[in-house]
PDB file of N, CA and C in Angstrom:
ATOM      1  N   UNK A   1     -13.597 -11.136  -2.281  1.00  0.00           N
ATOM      2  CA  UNK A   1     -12.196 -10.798  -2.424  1.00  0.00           C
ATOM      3  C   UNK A   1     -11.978 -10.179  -3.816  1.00  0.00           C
ATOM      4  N   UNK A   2     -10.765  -9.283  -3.735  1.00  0.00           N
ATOM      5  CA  UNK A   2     -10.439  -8.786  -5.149  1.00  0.00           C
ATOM      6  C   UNK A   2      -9.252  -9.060  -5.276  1.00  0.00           C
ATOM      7  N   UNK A   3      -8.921  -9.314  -6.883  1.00  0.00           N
ATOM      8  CA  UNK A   3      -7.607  -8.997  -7.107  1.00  0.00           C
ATOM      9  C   UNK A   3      -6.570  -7.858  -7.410  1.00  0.00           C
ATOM     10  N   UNK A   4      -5.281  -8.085  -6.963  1.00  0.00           N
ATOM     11  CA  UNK A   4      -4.391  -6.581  -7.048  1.00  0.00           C
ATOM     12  C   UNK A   4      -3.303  -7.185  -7.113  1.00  0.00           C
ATOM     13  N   UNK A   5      -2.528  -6.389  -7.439  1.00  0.00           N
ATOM     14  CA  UNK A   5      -0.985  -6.905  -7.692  1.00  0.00           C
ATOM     15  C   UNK A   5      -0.061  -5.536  -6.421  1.00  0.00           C
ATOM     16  N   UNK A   6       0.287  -6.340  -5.239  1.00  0.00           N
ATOM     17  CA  UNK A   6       1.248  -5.620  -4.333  1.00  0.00           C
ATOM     18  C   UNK A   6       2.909  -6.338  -4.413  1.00  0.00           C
ATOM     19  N   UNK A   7       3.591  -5.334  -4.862  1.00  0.00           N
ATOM     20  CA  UNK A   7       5.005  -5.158  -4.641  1.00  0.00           C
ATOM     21  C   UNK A   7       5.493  -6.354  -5.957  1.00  0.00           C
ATOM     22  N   UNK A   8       4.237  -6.308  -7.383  1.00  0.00           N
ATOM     23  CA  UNK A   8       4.475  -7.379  -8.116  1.00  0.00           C
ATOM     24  C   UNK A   8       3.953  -9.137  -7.939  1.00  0.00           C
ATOM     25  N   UNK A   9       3.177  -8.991  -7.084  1.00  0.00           N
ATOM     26  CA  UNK A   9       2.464 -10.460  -6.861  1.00  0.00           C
ATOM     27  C   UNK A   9       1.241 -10.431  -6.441  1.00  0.00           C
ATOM     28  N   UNK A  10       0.443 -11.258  -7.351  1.00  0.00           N
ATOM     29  CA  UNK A  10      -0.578 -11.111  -7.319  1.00  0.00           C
ATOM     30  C   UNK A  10      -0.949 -11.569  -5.876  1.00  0.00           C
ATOM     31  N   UNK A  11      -2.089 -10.964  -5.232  1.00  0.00           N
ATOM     32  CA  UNK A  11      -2.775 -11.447  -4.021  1.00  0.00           C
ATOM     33  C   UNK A  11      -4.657 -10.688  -4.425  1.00  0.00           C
ATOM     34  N   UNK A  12      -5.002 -11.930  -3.296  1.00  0.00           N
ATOM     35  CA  UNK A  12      -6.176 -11.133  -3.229  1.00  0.00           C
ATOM     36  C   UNK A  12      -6.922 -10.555  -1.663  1.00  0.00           C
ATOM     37  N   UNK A  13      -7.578  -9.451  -1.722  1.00  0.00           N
ATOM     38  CA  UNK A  13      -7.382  -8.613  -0.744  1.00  0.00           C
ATOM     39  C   UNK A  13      -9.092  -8.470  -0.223  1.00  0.00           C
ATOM     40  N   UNK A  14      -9.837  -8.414   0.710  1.00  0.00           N
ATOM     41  CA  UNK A  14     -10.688  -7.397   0.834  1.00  0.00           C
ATOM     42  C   UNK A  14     -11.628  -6.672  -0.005  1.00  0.00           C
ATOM     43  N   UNK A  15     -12.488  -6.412  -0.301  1.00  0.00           N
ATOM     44  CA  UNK A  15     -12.792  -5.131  -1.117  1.00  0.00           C
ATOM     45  C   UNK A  15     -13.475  -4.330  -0.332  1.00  0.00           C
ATOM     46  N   UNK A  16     -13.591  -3.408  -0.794  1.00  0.00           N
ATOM     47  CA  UNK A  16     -14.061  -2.081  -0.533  1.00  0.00           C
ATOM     48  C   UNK A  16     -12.936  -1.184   0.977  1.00  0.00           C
ATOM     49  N   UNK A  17     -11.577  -1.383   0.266  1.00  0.00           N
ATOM     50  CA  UNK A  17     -10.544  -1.052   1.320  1.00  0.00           C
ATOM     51  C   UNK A  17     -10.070   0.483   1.143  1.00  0.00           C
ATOM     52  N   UNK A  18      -9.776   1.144   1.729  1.00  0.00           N
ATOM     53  CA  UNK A  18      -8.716   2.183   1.356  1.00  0.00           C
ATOM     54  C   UNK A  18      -7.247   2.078   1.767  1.00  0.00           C
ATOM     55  N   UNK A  19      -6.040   2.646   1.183  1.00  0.00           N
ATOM     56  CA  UNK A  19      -5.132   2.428   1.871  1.00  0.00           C
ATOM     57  C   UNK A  19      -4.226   2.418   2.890  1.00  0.00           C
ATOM     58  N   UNK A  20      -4.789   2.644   3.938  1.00  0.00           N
ATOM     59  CA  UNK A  20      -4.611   3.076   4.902  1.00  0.00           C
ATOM     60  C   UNK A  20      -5.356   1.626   6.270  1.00  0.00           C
ATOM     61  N   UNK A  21      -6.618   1.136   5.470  1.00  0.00           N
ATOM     62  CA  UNK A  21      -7.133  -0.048   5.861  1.00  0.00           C
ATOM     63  C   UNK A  21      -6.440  -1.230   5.034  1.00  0.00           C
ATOM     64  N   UNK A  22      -5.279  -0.969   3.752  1.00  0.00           N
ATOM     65  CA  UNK A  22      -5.207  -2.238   2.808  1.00  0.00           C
ATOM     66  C   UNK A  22      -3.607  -2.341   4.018  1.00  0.00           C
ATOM     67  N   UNK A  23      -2.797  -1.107   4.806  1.00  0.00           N
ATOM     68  CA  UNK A  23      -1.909  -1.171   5.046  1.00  0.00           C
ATOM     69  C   UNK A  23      -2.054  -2.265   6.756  1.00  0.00           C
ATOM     70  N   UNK A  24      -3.025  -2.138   7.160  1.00  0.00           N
ATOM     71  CA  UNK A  24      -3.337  -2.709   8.348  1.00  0.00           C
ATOM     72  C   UNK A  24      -3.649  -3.761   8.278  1.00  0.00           C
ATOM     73  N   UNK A  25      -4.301  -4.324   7.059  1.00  0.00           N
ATOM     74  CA  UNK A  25      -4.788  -5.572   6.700  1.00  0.00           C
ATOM     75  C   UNK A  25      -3.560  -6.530   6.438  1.00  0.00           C
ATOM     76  N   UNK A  26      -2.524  -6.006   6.461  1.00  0.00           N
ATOM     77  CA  UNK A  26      -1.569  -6.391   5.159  1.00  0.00           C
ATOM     78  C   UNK A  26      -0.224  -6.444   6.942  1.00  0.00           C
ATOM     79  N   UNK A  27      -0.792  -5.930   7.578  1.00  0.00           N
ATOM     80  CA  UNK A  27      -0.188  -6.247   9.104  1.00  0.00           C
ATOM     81  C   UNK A  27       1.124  -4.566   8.924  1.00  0.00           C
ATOM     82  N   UNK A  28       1.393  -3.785   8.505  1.00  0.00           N
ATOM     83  CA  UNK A  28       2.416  -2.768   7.676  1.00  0.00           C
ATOM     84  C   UNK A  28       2.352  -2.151   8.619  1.00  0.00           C
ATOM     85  N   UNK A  29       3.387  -1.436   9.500  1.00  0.00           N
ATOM     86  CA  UNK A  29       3.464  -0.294  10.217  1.00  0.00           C
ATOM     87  C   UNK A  29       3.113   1.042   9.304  1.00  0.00           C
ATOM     88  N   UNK A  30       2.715   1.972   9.631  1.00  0.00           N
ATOM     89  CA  UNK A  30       2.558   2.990   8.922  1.00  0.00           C
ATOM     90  C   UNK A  30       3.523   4.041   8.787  1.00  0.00           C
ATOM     91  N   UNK A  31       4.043   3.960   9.724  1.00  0.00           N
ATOM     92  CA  UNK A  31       5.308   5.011  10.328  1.00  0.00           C
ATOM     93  C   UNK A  31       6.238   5.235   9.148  1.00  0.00           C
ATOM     94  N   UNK A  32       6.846   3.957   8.595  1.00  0.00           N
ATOM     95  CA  UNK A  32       8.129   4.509   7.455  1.00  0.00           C
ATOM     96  C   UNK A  32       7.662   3.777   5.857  1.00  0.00           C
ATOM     97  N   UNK A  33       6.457   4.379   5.672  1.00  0.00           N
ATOM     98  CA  UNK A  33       5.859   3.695   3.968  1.00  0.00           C
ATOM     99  C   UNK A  33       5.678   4.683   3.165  1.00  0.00           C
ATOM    100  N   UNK A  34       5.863   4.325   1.967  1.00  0.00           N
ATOM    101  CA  UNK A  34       5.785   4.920   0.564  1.00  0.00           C
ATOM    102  C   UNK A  34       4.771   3.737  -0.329  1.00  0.00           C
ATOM    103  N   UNK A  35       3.583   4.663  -0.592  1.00  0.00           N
ATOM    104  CA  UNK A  35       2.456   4.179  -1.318  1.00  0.00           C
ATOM    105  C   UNK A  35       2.275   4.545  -2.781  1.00  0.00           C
ATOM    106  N   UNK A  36       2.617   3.512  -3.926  1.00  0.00           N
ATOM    107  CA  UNK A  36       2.614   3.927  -5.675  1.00  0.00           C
ATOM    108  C   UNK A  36       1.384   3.095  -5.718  1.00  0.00           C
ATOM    109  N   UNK A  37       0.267   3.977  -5.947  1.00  0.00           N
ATOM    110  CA  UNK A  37      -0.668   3.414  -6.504  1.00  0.00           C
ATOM    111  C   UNK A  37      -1.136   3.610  -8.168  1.00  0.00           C
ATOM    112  N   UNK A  38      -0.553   2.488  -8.733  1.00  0.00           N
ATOM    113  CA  UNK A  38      -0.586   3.164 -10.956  1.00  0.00           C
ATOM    114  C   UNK A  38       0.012   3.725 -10.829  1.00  0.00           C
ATOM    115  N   UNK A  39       1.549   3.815 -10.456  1.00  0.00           N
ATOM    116  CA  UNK A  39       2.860   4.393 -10.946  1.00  0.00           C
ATOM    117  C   UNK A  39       2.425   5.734 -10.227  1.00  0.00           C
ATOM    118  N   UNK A  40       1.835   6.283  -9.406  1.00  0.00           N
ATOM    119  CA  UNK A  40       1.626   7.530  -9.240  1.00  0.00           C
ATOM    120  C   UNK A  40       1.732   7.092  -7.173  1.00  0.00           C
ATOM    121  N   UNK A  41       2.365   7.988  -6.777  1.00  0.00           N
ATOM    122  CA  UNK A  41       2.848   7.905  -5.940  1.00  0.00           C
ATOM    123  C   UNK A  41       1.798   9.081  -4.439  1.00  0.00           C
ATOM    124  N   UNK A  42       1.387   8.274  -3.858  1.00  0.00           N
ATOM    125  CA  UNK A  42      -0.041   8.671  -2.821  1.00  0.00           C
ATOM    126  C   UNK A  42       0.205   9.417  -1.644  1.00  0.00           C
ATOM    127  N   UNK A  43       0.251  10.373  -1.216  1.00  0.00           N
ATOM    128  CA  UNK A  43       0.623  11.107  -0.556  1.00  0.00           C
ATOM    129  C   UNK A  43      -0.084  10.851   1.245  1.00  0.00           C
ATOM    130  N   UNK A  44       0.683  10.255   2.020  1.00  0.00           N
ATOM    131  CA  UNK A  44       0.143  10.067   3.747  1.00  0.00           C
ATOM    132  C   UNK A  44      -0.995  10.319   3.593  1.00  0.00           C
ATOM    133  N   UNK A  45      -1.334  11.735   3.637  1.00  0.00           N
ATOM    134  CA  UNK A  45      -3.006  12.191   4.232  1.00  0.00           C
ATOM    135  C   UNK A  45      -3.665  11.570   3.073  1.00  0.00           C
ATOM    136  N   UNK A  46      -3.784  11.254   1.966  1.00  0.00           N
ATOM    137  CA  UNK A  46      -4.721  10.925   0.923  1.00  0.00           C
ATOM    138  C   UNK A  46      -4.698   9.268   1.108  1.00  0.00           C
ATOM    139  N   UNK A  47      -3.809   8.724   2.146  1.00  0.00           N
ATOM    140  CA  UNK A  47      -4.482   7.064   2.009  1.00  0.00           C
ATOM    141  C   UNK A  47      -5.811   6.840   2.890  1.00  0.00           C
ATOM    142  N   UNK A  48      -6.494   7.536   3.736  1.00  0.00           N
ATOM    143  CA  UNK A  48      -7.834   7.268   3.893  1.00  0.00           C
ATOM    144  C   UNK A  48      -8.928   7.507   2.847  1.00  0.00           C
ATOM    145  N   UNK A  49      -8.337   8.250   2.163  1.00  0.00           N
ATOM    146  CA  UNK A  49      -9.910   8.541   0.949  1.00  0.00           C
ATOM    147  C   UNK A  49      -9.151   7.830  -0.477  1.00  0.00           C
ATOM    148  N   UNK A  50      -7.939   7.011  -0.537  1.00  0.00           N
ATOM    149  CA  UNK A  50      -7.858   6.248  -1.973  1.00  0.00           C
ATOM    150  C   UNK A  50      -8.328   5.030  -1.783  1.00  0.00           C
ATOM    151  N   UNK A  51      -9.433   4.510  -2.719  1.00  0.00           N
ATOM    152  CA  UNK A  51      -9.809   3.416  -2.933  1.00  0.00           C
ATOM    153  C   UNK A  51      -8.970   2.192  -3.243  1.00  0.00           C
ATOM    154  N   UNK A  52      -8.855   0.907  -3.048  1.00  0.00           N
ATOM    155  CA  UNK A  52      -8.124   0.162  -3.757  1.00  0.00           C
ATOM    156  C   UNK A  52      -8.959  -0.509  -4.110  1.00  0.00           C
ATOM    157  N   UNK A  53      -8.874  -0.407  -5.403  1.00  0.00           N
ATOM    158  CA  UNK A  53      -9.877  -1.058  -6.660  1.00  0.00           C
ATOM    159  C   UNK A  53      -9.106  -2.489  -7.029  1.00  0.00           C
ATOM    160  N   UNK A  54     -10.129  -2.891  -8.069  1.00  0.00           N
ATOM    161  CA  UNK A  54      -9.937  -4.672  -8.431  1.00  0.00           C
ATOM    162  C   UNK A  54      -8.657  -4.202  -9.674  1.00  0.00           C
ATOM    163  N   UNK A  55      -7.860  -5.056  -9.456  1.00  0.00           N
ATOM    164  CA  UNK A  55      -6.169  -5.101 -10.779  1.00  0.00           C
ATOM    165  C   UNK A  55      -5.648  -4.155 -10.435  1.00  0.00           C
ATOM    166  N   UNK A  56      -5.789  -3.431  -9.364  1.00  0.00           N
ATOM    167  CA  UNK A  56      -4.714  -2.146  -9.368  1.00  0.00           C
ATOM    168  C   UNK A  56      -3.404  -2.435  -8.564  1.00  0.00           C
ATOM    169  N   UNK A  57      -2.278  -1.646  -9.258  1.00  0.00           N
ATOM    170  CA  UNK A  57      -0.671  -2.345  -9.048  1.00  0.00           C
ATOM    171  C   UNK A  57      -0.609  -1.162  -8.160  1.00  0.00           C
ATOM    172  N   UNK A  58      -0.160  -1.757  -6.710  1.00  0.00           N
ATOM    173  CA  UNK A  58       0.501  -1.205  -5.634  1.00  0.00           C
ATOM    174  C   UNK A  58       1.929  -1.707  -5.031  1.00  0.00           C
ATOM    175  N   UNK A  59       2.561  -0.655  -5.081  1.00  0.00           N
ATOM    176  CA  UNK A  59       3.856  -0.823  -4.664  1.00  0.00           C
ATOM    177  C   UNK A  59       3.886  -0.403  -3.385  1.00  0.00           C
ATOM    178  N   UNK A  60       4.672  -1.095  -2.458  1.00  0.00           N
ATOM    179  CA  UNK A  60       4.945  -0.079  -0.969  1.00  0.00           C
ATOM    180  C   UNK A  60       6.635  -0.892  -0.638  1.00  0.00           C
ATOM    181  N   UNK A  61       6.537   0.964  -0.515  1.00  0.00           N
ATOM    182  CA  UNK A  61       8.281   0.759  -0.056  1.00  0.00           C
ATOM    183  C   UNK A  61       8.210   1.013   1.565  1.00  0.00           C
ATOM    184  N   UNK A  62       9.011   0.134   2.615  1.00  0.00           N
ATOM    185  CA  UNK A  62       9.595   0.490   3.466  1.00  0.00           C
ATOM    186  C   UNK A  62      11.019   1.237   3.616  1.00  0.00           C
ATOM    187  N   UNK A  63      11.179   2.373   4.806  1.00  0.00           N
ATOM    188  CA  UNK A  63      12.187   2.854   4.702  1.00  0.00           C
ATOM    189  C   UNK A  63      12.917   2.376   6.338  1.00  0.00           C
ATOM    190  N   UNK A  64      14.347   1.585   6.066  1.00  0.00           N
ATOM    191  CA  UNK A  64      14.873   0.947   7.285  1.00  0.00           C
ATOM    192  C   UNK A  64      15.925   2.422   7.799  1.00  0.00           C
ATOM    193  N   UNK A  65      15.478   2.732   9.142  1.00  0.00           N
ATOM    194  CA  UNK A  65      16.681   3.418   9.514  1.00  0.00           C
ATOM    195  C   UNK A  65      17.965   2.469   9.839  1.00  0.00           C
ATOM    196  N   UNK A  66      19.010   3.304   9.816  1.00  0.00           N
ATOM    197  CA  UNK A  66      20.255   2.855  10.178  1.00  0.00           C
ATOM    198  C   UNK A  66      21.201   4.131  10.374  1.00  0.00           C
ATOM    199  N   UNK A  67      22.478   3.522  10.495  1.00  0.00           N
ATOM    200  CA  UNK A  67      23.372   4.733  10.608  1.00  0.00           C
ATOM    201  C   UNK A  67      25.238   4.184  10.596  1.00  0.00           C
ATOM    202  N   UNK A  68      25.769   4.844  10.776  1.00  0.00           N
ATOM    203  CA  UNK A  68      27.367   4.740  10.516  1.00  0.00           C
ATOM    204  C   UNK A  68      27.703   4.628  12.442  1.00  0.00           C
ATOM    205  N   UNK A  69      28.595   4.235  12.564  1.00  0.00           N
ATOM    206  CA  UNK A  69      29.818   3.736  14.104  1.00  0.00           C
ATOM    207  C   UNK A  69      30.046   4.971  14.137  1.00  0.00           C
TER     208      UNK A  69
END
């Protein structure tokens, strides 16, 4: 196992994951996410080839639809 800090709390994860395998592991639909990996923000097609390394701070935002009456 490694350590990482997701959404600010530490957990430990897997190693040798990419993000795209850290998002499945982690149970995450893929459909409405935003991936900051080191303040730098990971673009869809590039989460199969980013590594998630040991101490690295990942943020993931979900986006909830909704709407107005």
């Amino acid at each position: 196992m490694i350590a990482v800090v997701i959404n600010g709390k530490p957990r430990q994860i897997p190693p040798n994951l990419n993000l795209l395998e850290l998002l499945k592991h982690l149970e995450i639909d893929t459909q409405r996410v935003a991936i900051e990996l080191n303040r730098n923000i990971i673009r869809k097609p590039d989460w199969p080839t980013t590594p998630v390394e040991p101490n690295c701070e990942i943020e993931i935002v979900m986006f909830v639809g909704g709407g107005s009456r």
